[in-house]
C-alpha atoms as a PDB file:
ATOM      1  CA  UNK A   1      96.815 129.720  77.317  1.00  0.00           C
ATOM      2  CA  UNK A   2      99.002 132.465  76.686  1.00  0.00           C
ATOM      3  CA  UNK A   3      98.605 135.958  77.731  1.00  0.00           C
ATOM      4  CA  UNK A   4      97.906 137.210  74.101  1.00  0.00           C
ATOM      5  CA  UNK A   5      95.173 134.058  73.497  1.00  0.00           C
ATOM      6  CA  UNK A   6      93.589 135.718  76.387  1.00  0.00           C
ATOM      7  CA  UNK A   7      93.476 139.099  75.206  1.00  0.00           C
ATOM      8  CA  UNK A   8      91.870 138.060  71.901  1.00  0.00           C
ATOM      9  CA  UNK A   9      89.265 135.681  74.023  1.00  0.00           C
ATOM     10  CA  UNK A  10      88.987 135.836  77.267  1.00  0.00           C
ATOM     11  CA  UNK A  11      84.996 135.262  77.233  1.00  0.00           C
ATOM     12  CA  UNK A  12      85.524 130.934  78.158  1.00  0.00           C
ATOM     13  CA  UNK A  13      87.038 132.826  81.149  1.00  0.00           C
ATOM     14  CA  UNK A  14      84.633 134.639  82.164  1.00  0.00           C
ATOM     15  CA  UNK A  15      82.552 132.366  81.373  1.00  0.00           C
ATOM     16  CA  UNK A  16      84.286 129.646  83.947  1.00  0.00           C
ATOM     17  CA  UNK A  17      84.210 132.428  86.480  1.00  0.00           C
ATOM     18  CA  UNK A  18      81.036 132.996  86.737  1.00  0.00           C
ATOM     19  CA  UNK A  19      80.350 129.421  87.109  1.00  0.00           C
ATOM     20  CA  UNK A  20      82.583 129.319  89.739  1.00  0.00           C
ATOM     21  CA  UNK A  21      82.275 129.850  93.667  1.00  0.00           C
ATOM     22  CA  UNK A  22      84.909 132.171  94.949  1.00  0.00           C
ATOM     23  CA  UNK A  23      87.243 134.192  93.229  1.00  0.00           C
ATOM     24  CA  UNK A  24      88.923 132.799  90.226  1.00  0.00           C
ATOM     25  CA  UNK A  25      93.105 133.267  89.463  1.00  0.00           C
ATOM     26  CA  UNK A  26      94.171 133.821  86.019  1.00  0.00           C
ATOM     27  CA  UNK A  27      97.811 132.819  85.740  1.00  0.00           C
ATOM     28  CA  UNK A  28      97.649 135.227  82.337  1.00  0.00           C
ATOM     29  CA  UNK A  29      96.969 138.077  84.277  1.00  0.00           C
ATOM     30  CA  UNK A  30      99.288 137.166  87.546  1.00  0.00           C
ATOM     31  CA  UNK A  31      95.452 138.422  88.914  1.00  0.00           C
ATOM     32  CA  UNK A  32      92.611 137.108  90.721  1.00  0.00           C
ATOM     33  CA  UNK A  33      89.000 137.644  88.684  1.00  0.00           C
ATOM     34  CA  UNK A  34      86.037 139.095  90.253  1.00  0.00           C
ATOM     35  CA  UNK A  35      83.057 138.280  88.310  1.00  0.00           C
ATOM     36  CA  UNK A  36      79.954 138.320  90.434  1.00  0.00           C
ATOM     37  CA  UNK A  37      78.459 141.254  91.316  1.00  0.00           C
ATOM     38  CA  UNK A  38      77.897 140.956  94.850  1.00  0.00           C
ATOM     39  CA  UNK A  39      81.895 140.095  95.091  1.00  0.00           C
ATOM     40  CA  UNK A  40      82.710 143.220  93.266  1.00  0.00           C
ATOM     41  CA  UNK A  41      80.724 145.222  95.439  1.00  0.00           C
ATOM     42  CA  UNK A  42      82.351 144.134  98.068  1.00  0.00           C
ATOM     43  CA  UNK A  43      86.309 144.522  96.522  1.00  0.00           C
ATOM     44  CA  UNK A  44      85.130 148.676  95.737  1.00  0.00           C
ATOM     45  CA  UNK A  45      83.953 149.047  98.705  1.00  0.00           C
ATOM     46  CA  UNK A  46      86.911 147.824 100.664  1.00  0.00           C
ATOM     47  CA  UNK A  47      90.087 149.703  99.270  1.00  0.00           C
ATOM     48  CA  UNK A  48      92.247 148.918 102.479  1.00  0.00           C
ATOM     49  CA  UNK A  49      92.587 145.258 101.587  1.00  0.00           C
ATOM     50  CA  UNK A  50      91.894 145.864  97.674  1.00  0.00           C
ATOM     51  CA  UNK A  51      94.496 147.934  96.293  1.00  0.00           C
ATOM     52  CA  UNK A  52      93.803 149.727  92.402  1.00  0.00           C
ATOM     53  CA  UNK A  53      98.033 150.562  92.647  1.00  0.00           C
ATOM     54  CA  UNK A  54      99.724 149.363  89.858  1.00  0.00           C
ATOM     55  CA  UNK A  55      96.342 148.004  88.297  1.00  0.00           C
ATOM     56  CA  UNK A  56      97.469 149.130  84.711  1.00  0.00           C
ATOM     57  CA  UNK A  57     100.950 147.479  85.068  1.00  0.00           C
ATOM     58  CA  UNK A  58     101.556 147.461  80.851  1.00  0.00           C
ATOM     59  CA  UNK A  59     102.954 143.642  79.666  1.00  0.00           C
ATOM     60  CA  UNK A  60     104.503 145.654  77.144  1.00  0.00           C
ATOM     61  CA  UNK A  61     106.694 149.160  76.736  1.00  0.00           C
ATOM     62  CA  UNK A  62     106.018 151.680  73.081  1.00  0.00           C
ATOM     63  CA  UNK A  63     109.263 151.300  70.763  1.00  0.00           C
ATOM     64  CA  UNK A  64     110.997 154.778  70.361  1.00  0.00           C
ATOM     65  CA  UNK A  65     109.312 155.416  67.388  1.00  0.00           C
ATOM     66  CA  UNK A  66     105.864 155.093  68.737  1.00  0.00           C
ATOM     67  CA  UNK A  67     106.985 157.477  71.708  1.00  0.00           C
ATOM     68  CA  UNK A  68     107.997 159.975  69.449  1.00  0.00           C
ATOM     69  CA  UNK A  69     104.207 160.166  68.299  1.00  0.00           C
ATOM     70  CA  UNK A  70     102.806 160.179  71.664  1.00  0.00           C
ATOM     71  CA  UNK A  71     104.919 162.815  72.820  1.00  0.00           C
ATOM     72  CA  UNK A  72     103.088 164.758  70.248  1.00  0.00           C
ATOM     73  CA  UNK A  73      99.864 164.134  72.845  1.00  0.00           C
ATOM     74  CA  UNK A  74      99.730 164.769  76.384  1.00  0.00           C
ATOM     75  CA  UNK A  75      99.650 162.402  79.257  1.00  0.00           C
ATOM     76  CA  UNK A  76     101.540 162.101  82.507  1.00  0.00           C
ATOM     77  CA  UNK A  77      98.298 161.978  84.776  1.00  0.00           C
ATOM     78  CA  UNK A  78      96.969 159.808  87.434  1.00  0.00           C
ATOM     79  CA  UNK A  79      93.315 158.100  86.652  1.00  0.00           C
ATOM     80  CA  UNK A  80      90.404 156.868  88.500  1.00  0.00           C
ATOM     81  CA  UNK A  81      91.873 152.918  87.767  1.00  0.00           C
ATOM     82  CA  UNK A  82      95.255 153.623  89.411  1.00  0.00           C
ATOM     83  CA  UNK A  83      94.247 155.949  91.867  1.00  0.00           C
ATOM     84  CA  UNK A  84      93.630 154.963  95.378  1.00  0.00           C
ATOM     85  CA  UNK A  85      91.719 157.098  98.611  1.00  0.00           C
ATOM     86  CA  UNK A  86      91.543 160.707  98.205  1.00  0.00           C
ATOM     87  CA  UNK A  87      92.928 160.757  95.253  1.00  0.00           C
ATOM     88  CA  UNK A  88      90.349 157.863  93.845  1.00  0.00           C
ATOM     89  CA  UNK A  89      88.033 159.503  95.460  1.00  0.00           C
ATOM     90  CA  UNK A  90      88.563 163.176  93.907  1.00  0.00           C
ATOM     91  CA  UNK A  91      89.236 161.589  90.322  1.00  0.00           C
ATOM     92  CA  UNK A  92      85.774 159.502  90.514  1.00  0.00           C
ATOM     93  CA  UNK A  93      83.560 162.409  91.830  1.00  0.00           C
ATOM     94  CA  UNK A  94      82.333 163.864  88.494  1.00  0.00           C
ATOM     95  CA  UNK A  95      82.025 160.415  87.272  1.00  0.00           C
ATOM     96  CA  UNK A  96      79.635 159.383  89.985  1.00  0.00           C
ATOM     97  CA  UNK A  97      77.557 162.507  89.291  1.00  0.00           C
ATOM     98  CA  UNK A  98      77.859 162.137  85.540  1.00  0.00           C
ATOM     99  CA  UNK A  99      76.845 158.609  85.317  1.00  0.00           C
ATOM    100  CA  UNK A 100      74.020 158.892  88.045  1.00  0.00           C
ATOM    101  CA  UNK A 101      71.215 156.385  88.438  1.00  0.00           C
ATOM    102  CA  UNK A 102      68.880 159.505  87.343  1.00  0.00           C
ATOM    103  CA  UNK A 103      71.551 160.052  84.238  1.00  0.00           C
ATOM    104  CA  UNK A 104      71.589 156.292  82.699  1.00  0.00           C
ATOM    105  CA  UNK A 105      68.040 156.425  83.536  1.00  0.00           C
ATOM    106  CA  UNK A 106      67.042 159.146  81.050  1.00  0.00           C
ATOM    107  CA  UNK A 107      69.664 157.670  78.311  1.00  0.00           C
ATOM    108  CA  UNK A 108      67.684 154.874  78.519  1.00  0.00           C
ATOM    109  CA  UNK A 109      65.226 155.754  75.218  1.00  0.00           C
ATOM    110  CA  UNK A 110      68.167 156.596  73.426  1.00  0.00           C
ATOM    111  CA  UNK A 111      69.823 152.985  74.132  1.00  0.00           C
ATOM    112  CA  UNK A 112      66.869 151.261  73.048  1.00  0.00           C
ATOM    113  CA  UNK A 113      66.496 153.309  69.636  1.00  0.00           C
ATOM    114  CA  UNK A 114      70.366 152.485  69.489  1.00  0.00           C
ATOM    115  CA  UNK A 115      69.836 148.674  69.675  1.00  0.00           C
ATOM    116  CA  UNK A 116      66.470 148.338  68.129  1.00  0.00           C
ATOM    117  CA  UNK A 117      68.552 149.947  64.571  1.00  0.00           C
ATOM    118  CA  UNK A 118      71.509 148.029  65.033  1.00  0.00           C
ATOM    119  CA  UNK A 119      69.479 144.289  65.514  1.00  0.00           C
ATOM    120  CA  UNK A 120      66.982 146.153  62.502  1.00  0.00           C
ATOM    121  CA  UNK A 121      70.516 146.472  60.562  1.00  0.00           C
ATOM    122  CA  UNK A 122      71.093 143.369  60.189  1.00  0.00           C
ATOM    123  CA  UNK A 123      68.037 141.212  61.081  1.00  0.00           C
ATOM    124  CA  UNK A 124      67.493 139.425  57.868  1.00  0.00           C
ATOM    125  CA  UNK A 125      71.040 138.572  57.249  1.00  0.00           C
ATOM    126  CA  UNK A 126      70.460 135.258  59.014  1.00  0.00           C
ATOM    127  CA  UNK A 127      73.943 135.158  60.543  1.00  0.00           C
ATOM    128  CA  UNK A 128      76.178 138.094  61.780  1.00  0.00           C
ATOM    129  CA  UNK A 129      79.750 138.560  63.239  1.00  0.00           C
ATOM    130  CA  UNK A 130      78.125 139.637  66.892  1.00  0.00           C
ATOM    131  CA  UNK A 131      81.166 142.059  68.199  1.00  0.00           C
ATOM    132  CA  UNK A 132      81.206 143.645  65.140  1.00  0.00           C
ATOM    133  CA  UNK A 133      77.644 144.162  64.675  1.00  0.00           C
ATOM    134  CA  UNK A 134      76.043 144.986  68.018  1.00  0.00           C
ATOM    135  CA  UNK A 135      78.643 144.066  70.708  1.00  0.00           C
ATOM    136  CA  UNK A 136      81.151 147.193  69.945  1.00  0.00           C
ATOM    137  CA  UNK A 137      79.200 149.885  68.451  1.00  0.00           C
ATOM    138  CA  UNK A 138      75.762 149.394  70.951  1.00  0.00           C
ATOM    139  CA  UNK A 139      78.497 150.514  73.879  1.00  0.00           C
ATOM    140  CA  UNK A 140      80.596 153.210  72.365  1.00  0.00           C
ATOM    141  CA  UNK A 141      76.965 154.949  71.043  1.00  0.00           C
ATOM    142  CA  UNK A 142      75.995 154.950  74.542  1.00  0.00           C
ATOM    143  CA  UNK A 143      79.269 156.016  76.282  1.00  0.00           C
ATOM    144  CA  UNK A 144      79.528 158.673  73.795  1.00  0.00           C
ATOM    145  CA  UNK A 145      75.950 159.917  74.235  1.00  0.00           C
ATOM    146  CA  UNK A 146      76.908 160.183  78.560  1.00  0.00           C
ATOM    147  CA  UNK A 147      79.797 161.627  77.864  1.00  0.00           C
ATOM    148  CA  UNK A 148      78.588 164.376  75.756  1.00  0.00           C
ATOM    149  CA  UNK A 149      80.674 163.421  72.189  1.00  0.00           C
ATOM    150  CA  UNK A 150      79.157 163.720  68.953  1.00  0.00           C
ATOM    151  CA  UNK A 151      77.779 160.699  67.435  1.00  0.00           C
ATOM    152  CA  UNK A 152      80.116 161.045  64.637  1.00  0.00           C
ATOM    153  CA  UNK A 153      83.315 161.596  67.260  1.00  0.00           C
ATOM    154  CA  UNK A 154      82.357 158.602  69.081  1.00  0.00           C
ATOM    155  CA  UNK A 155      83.736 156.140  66.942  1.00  0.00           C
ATOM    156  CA  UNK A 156      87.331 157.469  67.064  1.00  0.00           C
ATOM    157  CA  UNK A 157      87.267 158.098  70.753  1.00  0.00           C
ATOM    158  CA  UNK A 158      86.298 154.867  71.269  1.00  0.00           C
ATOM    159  CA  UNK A 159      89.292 153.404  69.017  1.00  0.00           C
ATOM    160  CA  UNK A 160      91.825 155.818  70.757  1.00  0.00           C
ATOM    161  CA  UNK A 161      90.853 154.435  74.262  1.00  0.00           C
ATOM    162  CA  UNK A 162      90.905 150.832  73.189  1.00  0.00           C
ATOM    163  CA  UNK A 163      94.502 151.690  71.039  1.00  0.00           C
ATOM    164  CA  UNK A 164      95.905 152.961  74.899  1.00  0.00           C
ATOM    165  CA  UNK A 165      95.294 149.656  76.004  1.00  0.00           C
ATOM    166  CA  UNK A 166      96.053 147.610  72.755  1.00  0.00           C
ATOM    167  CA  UNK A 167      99.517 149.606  73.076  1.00  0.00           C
ATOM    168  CA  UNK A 168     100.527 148.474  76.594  1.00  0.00           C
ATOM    169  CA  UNK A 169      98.307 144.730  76.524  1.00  0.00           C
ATOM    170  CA  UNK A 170      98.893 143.282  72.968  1.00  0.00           C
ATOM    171  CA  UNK A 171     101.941 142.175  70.991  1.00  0.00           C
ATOM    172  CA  UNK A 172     102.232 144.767  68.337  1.00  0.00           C
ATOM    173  CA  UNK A 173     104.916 145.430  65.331  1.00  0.00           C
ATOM    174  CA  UNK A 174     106.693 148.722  65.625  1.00  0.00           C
ATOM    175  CA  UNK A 175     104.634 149.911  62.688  1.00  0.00           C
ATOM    176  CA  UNK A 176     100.959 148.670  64.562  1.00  0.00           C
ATOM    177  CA  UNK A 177     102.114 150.308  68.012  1.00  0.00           C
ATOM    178  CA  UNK A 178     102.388 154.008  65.375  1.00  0.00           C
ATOM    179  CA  UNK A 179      99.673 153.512  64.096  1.00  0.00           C
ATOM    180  CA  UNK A 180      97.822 152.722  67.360  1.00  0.00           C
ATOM    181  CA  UNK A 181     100.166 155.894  69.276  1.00  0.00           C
ATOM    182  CA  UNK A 182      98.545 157.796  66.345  1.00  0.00           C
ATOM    183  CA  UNK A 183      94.858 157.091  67.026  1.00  0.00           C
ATOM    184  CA  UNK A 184      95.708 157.580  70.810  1.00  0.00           C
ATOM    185  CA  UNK A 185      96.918 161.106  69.771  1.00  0.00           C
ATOM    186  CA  UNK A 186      94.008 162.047  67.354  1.00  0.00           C
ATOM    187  CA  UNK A 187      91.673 160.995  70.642  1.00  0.00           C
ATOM    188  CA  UNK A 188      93.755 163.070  73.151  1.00  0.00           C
ATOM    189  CA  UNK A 189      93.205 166.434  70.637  1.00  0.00           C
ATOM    190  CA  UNK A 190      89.681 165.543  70.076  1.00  0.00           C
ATOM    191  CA  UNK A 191      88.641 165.336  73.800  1.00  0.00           C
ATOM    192  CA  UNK A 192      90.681 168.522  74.450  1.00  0.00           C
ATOM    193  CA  UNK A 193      88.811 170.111  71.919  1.00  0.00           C
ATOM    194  CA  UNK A 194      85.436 168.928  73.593  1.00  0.00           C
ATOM    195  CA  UNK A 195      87.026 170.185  77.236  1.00  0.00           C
ATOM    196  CA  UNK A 196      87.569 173.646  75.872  1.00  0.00           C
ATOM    197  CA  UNK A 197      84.316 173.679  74.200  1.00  0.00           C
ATOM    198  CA  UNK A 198      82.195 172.705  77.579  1.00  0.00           C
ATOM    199  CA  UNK A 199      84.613 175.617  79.971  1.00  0.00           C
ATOM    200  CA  UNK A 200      82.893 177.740  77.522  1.00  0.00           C
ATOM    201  CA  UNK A 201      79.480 176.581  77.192  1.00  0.00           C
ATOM    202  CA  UNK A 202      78.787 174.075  79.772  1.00  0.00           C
ATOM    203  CA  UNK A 203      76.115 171.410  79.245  1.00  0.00           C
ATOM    204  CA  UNK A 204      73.987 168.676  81.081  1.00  0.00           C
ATOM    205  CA  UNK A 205      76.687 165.689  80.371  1.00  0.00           C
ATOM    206  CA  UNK A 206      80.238 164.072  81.960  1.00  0.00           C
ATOM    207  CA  UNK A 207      82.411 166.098  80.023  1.00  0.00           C
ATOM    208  CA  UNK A 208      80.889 169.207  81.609  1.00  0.00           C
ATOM    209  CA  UNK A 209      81.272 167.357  85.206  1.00  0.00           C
ATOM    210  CA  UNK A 210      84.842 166.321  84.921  1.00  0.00           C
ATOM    211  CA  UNK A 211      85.526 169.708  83.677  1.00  0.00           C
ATOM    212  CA  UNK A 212      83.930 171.368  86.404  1.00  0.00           C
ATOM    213  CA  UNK A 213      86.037 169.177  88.781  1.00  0.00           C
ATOM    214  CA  UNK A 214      89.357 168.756  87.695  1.00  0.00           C
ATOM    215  CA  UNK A 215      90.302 171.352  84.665  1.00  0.00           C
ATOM    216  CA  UNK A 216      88.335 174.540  86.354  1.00  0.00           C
ATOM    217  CA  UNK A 217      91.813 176.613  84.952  1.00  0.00           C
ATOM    218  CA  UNK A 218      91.527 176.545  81.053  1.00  0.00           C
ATOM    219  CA  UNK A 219      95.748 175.798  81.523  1.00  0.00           C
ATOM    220  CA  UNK A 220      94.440 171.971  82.884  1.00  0.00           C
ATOM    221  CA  UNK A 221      92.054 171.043  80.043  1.00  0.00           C
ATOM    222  CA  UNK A 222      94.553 168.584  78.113  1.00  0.00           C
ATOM    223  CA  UNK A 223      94.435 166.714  81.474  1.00  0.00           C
ATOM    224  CA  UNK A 224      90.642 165.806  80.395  1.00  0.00           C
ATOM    225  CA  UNK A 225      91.664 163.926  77.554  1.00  0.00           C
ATOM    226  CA  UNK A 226      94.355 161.187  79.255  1.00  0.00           C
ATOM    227  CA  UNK A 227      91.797 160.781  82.118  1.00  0.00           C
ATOM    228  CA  UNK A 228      88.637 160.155  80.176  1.00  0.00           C
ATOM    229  CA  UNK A 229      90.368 157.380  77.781  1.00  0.00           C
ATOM    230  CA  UNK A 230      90.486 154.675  80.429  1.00  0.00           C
ATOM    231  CA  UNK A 231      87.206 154.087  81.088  1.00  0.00           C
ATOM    232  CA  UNK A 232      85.445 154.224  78.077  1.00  0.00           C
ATOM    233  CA  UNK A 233      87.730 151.441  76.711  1.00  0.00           C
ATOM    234  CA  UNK A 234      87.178 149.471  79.436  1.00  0.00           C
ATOM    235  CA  UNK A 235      83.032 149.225  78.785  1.00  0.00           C
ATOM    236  CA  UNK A 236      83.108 148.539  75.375  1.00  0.00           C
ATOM    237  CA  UNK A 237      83.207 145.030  75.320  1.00  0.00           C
ATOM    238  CA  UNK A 238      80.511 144.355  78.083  1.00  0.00           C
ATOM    239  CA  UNK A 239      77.397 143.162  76.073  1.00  0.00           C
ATOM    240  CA  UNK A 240      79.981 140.384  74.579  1.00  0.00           C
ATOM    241  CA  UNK A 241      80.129 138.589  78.049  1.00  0.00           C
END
């Protein structure tokens, strides 16, 4: 399989992983897969042989033109993937108090009413495309609703972190990688936007947390934006494996 089949499937994978005892290589990645969960516990909790450096190596560099639109954004900052000790460490702080056992725990009723309208939405269809339907939107409802977004600004968030990977990851024309530097941008000014707004008013969410942590000086709020992309992306796929 080629790297790009992967991208656009990799559930057979993961799939086969799990099936499988040990760690599993992907030659598409040039990686080894951890799939179980006592394994992964294990990898995070032992950074001196398990290194994060260089774990968002892109397969793929933005044309000049797509650049040029990202330069209208603001990056340039290390996150919690790539990080590694103190750094990790500082970076994944707010994140660890924002997504608390005690925090998921009380977004629980909201998950439920989330997934009991989207199954209700299209229940009596008899057949459904499943990512579309539950396996995209269940997720980015949720991560929005931790984070502290809007339900409305949730969608685009969501599509500006995924566009950061789908940049770097996935073949693209020079007119797909605009349009995707585009959403990335629209993302970056929204989340500043919500990192100003919490300095001001602070509430009982991540946003608040990271911007407690690591943009106390209202000069280091665009930072916000370029660190909170990564992860969100990354979880939005999760009830499809």
């Amino acid at each position: 399989m080629d790297p790009q089949g992967f991208y656009r499937d990799p559930y057979p994978v993961y799939t086969e992983a799990r099936r499988t005892q040990g760690l599993t290589f992907v030659p598409e990645l040039d990686a080894w897969l951890v799939s179980r969960r006592e394994d992964v516990r294990e990898v995070l909790g032992n950074p001196e042989q398990f290194s994060s450096a260089g774990a968002l190596r892109p397969d793929y560099l933005p044309s000049k033109a797509a650049l040029s639109v990202l330069s209208q954004g603001f990056g340039g900052v290390r996150t919690v993937l790539g990080a590694e000790g103190d750094a990790h460490r500082r970076l994944r702080r707010p994140l660890s108090r924002g997504l608390s056992s005690a925090k998921v725990a009380a977004a629980l009723p909201f998950v439920t009413e989330r997934a009991e309208a989207l199954i209700g939405s299209f229940a009596g269809d008899g057949q459904v495309e499943w990512m579309d339907a539950y396996a995209r939107p269940l997720p980015a409802a949720v991560i929005g609703h931790l984070v502290g977004l809007d339900p409305a600004d949730a969608p685009g968030a969501i599509r500006g972190a995924q566009g950061a990977e789908r940049l770097v990851f996935t073949e693209l024309t020079e007119t797909e990688q605009v349009e995707v530097a585009e959403e990335i941008v629209d993302m970056q000014r929204l989340l500043d936007g919500y990192a100003r707004a919490r300095r001001r008013a602070p509430r009982d969410d991540l946003f608040t947390e990271m911007v407690r942590d690591l943009a106390p000086d209202p000069t280091t709020s665009r930072s916000i934006s370029a660190r909170r992309s990564c992860p969100m992306s990354r979880t939005c796929c999760w009830p499809a494996t």
